[in-house]
PDB file of N, CA and C in Angstrom:
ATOM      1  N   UNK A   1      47.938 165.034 100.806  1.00  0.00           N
ATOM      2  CA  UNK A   1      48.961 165.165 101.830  1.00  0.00           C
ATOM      3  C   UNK A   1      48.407 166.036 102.940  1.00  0.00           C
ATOM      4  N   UNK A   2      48.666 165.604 103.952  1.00  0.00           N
ATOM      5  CA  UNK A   2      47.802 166.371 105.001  1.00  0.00           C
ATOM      6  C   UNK A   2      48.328 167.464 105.706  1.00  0.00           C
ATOM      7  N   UNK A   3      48.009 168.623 106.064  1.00  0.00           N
ATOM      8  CA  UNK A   3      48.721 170.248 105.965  1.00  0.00           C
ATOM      9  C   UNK A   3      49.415 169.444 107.897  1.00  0.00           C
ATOM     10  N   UNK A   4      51.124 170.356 107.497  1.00  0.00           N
ATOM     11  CA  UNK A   4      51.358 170.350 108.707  1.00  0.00           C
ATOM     12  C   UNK A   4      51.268 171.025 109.885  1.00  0.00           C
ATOM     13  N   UNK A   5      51.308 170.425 111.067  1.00  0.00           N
ATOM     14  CA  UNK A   5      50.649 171.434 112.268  1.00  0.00           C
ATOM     15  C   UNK A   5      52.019 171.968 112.467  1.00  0.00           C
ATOM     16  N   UNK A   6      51.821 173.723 113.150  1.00  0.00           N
ATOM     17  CA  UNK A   6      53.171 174.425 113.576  1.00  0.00           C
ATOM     18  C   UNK A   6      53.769 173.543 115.009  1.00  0.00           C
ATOM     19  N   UNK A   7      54.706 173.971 114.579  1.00  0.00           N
ATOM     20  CA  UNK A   7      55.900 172.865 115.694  1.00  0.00           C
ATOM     21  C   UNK A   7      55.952 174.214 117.007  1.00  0.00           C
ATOM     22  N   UNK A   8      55.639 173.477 118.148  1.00  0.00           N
ATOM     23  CA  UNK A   8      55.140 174.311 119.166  1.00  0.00           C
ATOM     24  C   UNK A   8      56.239 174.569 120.155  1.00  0.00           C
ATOM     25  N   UNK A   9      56.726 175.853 120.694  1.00  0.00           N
ATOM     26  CA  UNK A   9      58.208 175.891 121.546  1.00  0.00           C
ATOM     27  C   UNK A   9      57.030 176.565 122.724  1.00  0.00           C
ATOM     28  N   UNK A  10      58.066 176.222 123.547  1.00  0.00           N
ATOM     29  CA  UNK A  10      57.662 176.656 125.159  1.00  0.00           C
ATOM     30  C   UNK A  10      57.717 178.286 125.006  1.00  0.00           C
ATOM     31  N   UNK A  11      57.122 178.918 125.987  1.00  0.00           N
ATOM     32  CA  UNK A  11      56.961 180.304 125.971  1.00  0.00           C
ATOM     33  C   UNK A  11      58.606 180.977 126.402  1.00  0.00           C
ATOM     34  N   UNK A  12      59.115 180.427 127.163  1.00  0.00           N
ATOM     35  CA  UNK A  12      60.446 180.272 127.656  1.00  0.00           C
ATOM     36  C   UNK A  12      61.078 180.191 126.346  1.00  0.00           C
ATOM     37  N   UNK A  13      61.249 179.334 125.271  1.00  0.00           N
ATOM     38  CA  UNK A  13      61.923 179.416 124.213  1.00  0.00           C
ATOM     39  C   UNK A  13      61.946 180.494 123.533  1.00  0.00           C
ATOM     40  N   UNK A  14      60.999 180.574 123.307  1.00  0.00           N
ATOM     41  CA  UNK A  14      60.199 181.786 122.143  1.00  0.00           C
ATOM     42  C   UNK A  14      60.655 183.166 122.555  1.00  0.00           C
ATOM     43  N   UNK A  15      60.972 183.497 124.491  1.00  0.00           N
ATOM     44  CA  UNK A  15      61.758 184.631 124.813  1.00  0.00           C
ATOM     45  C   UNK A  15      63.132 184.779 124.773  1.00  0.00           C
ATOM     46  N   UNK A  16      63.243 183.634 125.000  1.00  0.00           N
ATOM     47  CA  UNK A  16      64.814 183.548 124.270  1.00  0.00           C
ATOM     48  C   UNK A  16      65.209 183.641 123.083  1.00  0.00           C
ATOM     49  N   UNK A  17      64.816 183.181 122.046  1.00  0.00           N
ATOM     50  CA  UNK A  17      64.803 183.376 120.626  1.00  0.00           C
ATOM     51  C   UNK A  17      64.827 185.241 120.446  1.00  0.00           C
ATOM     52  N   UNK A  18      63.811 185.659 121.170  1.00  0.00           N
ATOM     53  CA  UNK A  18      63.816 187.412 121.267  1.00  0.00           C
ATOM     54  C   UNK A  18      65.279 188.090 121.546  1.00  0.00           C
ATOM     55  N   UNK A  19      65.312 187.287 122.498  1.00  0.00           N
ATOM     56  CA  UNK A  19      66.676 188.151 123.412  1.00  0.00           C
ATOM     57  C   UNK A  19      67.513 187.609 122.568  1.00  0.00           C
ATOM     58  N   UNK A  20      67.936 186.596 121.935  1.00  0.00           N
ATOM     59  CA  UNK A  20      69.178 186.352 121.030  1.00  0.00           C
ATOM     60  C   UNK A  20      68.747 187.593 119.916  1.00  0.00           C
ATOM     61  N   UNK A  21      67.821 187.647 119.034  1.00  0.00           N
ATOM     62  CA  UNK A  21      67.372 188.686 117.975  1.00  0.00           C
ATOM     63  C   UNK A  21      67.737 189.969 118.355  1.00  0.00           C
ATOM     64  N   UNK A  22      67.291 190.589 119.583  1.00  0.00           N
ATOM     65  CA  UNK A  22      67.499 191.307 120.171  1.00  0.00           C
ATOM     66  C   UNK A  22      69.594 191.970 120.291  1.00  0.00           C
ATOM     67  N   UNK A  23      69.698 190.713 120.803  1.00  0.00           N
ATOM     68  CA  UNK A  23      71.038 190.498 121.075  1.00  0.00           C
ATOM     69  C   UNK A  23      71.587 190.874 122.329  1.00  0.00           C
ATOM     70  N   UNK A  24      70.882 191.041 123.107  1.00  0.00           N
ATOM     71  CA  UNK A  24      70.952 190.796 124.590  1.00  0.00           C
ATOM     72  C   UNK A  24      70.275 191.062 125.642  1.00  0.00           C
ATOM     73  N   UNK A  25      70.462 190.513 127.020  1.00  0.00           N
ATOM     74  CA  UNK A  25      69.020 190.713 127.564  1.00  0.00           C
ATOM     75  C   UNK A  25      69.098 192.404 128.013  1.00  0.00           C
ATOM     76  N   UNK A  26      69.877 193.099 127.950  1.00  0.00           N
ATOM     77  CA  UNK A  26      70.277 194.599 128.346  1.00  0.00           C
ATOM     78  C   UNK A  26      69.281 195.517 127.281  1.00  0.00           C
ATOM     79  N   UNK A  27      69.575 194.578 125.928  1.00  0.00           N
ATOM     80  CA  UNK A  27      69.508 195.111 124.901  1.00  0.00           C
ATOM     81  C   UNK A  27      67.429 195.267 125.212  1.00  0.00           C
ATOM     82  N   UNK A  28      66.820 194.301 125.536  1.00  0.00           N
ATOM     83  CA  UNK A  28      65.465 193.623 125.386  1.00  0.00           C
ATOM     84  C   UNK A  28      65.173 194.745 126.912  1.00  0.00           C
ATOM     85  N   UNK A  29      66.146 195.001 127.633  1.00  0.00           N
ATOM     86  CA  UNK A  29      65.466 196.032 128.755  1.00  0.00           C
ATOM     87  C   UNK A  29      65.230 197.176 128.138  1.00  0.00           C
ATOM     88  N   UNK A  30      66.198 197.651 127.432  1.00  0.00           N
ATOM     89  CA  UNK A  30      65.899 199.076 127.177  1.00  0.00           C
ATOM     90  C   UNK A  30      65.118 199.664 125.793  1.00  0.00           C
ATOM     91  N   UNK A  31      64.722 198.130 125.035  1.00  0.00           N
ATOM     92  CA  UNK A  31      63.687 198.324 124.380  1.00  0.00           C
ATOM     93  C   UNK A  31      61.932 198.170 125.478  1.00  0.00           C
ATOM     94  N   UNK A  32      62.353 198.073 126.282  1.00  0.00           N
ATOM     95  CA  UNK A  32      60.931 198.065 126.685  1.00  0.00           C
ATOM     96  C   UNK A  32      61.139 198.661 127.756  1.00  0.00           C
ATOM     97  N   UNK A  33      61.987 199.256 128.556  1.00  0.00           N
ATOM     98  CA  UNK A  33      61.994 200.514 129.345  1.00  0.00           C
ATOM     99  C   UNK A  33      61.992 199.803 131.013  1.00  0.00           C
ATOM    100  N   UNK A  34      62.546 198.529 130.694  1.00  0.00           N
ATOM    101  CA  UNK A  34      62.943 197.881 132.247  1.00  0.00           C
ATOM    102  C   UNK A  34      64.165 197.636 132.600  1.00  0.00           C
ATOM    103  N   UNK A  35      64.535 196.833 133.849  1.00  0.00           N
ATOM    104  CA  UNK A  35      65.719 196.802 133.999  1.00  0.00           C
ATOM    105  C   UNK A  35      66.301 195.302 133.364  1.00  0.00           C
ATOM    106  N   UNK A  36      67.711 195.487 133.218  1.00  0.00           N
ATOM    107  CA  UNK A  36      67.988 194.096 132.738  1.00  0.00           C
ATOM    108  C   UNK A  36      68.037 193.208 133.488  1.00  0.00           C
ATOM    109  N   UNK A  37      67.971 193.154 135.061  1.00  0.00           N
ATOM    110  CA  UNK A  37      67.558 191.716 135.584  1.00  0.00           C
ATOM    111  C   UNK A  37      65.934 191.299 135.949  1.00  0.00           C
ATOM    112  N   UNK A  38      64.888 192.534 135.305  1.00  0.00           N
ATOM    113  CA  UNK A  38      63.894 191.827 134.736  1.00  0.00           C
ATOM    114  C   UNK A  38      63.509 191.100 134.012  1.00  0.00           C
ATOM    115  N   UNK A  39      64.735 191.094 132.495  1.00  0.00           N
ATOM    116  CA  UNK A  39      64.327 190.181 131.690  1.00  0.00           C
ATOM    117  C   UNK A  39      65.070 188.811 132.589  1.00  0.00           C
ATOM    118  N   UNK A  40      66.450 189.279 132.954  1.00  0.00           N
ATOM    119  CA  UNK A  40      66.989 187.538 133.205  1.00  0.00           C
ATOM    120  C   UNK A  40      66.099 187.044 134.497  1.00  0.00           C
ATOM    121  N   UNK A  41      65.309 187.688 135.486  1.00  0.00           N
ATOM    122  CA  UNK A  41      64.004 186.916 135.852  1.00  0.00           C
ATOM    123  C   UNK A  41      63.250 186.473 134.978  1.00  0.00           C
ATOM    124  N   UNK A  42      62.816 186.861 134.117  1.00  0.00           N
ATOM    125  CA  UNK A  42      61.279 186.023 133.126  1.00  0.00           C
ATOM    126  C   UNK A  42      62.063 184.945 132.715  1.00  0.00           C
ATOM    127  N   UNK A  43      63.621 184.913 132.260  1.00  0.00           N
ATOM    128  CA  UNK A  43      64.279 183.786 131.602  1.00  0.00           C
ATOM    129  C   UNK A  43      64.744 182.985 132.783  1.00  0.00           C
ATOM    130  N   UNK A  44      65.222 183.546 133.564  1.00  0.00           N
ATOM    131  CA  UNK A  44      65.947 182.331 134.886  1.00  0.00           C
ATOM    132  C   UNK A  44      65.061 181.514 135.758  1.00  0.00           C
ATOM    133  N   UNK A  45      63.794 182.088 135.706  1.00  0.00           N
ATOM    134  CA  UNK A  45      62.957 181.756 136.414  1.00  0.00           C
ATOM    135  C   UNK A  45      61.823 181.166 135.655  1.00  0.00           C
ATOM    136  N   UNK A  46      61.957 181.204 134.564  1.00  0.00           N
ATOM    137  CA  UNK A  46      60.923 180.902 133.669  1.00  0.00           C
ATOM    138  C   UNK A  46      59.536 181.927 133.838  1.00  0.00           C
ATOM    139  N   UNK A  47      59.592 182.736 134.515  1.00  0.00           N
ATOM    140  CA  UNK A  47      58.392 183.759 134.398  1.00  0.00           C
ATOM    141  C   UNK A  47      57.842 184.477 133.091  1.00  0.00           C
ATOM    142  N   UNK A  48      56.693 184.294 132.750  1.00  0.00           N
ATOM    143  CA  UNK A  48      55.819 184.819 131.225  1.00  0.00           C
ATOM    144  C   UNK A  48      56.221 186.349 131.524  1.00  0.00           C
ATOM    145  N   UNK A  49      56.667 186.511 130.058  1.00  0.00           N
ATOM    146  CA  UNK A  49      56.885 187.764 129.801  1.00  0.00           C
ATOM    147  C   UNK A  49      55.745 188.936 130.042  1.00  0.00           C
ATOM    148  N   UNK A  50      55.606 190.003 130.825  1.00  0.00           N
ATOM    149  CA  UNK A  50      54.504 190.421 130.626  1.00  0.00           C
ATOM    150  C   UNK A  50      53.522 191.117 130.041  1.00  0.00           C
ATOM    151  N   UNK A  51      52.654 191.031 129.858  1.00  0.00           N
ATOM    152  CA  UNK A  51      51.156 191.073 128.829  1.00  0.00           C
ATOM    153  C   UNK A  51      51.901 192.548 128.124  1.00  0.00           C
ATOM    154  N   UNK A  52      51.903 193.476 129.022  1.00  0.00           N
ATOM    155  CA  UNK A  52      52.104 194.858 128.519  1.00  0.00           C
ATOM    156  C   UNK A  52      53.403 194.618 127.212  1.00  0.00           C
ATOM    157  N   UNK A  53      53.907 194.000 127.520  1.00  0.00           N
ATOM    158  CA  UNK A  53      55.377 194.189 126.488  1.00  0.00           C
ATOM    159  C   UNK A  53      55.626 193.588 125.451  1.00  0.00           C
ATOM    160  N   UNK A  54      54.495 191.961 125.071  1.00  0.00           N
ATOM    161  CA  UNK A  54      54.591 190.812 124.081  1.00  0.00           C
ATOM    162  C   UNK A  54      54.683 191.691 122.925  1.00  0.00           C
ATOM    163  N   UNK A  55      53.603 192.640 122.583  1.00  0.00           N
ATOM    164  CA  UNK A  55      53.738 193.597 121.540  1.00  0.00           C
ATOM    165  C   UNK A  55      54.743 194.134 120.787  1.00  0.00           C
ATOM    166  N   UNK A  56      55.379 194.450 121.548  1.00  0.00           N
ATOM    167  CA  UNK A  56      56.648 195.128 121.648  1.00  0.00           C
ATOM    168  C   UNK A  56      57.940 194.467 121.003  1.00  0.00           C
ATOM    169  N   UNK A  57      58.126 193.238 121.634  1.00  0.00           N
ATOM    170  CA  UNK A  57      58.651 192.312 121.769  1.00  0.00           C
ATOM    171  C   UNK A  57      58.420 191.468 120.361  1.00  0.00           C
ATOM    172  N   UNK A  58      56.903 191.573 119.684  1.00  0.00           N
ATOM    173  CA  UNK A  58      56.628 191.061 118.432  1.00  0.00           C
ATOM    174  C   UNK A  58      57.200 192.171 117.669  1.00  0.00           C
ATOM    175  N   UNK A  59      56.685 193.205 117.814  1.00  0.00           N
ATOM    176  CA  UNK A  59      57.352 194.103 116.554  1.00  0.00           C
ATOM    177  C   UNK A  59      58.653 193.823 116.061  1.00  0.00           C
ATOM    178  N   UNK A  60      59.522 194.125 117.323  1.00  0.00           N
ATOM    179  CA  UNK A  60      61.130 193.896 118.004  1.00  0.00           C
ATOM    180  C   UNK A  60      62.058 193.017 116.420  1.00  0.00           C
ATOM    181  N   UNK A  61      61.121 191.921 117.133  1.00  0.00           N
ATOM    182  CA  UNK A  61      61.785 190.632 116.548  1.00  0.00           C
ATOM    183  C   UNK A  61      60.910 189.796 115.722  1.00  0.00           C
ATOM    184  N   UNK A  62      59.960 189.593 115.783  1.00  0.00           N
ATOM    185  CA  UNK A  62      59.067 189.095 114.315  1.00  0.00           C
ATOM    186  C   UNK A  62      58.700 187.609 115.227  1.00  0.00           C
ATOM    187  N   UNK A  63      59.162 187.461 116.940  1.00  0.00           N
ATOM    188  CA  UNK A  63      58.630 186.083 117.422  1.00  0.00           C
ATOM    189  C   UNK A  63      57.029 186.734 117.916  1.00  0.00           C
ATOM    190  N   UNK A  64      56.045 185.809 117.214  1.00  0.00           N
ATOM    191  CA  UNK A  64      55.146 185.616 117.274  1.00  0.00           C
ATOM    192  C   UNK A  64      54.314 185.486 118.625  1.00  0.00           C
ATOM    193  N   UNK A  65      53.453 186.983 119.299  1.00  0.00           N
ATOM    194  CA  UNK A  65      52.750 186.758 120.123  1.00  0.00           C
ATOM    195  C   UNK A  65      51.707 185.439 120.760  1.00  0.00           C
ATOM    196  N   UNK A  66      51.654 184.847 120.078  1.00  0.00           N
ATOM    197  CA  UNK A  66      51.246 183.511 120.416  1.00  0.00           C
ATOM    198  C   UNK A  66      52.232 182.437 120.869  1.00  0.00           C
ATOM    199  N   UNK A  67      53.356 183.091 120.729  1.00  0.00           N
ATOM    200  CA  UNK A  67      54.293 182.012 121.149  1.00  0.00           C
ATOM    201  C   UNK A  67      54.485 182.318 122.245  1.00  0.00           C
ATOM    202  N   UNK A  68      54.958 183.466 122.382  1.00  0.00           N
ATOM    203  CA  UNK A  68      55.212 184.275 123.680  1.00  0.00           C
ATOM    204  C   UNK A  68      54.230 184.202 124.568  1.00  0.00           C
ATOM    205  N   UNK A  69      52.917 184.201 124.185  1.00  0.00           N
ATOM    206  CA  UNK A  69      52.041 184.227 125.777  1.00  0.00           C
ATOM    207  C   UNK A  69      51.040 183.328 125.192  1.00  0.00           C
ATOM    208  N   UNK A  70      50.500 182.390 124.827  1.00  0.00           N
ATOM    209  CA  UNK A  70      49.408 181.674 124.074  1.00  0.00           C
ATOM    210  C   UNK A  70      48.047 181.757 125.217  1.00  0.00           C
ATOM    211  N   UNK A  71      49.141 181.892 126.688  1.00  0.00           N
ATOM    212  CA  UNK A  71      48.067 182.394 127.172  1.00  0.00           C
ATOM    213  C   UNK A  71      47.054 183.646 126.795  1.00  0.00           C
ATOM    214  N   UNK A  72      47.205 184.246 126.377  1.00  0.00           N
ATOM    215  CA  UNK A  72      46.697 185.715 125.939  1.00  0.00           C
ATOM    216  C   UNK A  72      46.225 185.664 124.151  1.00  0.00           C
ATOM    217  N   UNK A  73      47.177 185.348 123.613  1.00  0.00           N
ATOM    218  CA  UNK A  73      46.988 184.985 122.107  1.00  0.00           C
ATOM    219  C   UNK A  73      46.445 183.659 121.737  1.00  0.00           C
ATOM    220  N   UNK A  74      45.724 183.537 120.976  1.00  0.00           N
ATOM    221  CA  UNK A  74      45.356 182.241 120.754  1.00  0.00           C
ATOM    222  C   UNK A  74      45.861 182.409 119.213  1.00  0.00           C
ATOM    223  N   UNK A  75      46.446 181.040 118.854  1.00  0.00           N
ATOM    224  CA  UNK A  75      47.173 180.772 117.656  1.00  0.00           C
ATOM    225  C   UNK A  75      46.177 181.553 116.336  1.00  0.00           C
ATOM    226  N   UNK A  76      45.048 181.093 116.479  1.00  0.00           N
ATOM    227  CA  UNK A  76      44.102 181.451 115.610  1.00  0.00           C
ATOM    228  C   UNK A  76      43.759 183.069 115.483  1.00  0.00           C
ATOM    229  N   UNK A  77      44.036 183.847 116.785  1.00  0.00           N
ATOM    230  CA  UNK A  77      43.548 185.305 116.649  1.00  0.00           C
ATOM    231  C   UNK A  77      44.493 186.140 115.679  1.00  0.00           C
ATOM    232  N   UNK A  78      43.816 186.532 114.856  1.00  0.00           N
ATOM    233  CA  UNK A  78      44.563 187.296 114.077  1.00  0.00           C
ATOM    234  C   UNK A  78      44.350 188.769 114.261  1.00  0.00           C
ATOM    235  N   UNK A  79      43.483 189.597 115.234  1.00  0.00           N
ATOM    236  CA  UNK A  79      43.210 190.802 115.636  1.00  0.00           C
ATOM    237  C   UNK A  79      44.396 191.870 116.059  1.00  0.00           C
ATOM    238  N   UNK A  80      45.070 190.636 116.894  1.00  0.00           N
ATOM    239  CA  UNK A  80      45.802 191.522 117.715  1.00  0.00           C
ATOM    240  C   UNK A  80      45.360 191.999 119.231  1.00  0.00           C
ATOM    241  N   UNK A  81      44.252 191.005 119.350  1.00  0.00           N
ATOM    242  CA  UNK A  81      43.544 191.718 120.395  1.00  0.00           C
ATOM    243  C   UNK A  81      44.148 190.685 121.666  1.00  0.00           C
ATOM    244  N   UNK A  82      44.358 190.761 122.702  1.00  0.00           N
ATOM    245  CA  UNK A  82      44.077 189.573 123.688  1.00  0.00           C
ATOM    246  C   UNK A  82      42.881 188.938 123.238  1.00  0.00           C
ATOM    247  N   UNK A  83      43.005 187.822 123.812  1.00  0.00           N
ATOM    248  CA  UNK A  83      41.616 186.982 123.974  1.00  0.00           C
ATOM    249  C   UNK A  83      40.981 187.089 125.266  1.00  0.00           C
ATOM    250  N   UNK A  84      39.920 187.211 125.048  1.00  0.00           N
ATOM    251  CA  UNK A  84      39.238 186.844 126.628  1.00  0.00           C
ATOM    252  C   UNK A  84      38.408 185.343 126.392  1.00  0.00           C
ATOM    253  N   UNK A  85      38.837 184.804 127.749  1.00  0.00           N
ATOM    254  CA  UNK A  85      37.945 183.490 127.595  1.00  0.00           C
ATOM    255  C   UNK A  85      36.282 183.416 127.922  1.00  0.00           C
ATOM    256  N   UNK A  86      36.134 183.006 127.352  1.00  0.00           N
ATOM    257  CA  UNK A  86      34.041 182.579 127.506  1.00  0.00           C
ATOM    258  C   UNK A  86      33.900 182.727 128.099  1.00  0.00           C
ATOM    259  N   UNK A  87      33.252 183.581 128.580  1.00  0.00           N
ATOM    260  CA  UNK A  87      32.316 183.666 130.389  1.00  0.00           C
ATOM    261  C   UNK A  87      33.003 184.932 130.931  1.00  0.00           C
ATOM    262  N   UNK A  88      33.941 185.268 130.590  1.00  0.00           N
ATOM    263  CA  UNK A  88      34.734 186.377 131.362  1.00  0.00           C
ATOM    264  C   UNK A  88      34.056 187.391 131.231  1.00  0.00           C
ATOM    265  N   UNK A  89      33.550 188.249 130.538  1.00  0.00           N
ATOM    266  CA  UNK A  89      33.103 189.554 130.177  1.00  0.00           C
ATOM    267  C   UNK A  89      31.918 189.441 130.667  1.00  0.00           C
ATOM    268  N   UNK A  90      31.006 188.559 130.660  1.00  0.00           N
ATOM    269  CA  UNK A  90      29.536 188.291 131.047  1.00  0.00           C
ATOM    270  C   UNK A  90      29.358 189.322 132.006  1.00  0.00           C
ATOM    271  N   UNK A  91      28.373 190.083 132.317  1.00  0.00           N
ATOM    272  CA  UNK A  91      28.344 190.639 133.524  1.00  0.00           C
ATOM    273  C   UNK A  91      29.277 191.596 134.304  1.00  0.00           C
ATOM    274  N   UNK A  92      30.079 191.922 133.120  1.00  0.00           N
ATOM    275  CA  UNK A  92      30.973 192.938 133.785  1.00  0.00           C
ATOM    276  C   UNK A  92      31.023 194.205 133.369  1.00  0.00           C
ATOM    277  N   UNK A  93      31.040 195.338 134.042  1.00  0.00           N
ATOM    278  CA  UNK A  93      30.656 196.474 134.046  1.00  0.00           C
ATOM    279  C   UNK A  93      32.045 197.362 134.557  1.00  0.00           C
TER     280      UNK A  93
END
């Protein structure tokens, strides 16, 4: 039987899922020390939550940094670290 692949939600979902856990978006400001129509920008607008706070936001609620930014997490990293993509670091000082 062949292993199933994880069922994939939009990054937009996955912050919402927070803020319901959470239990409101007031609630999701003052765990991370912003205002509450910052979060209902990242949600109204669909804007990615930002880098500094996914952490946070994982502890929070148990939604999975890779869901939240896959830009940054890759499904596979299990570090905890951001990812940097290939070539990025080359040469940088």
């Amino acid at each position: 039987m062949p292993a199933s692949t994880p069922i994939q939600i939009s990054t937009h979902d996955a912050l919402r899922r927070a803020v319901d856990l959470v239990g409101s978006q007031a609630a999701v400001a003052r765990l991370l020390g912003v205002s509450q129509p910052s979060v209902w920008k990242w949600l109204a607008k669909k804007k990615p939550l930002p880098a500094e706070h996914v952490l946070a936001i994982e502890a929070a609620t148990g939604v999975p940094k890779e869901q939240l930014r896959p830009d940054i997490y890759r499904p596979e990293d299990t570090t905890g670290q951001p990812a940097v993509p290939v070539g990025k670091m080359e040469g940088a000082r």
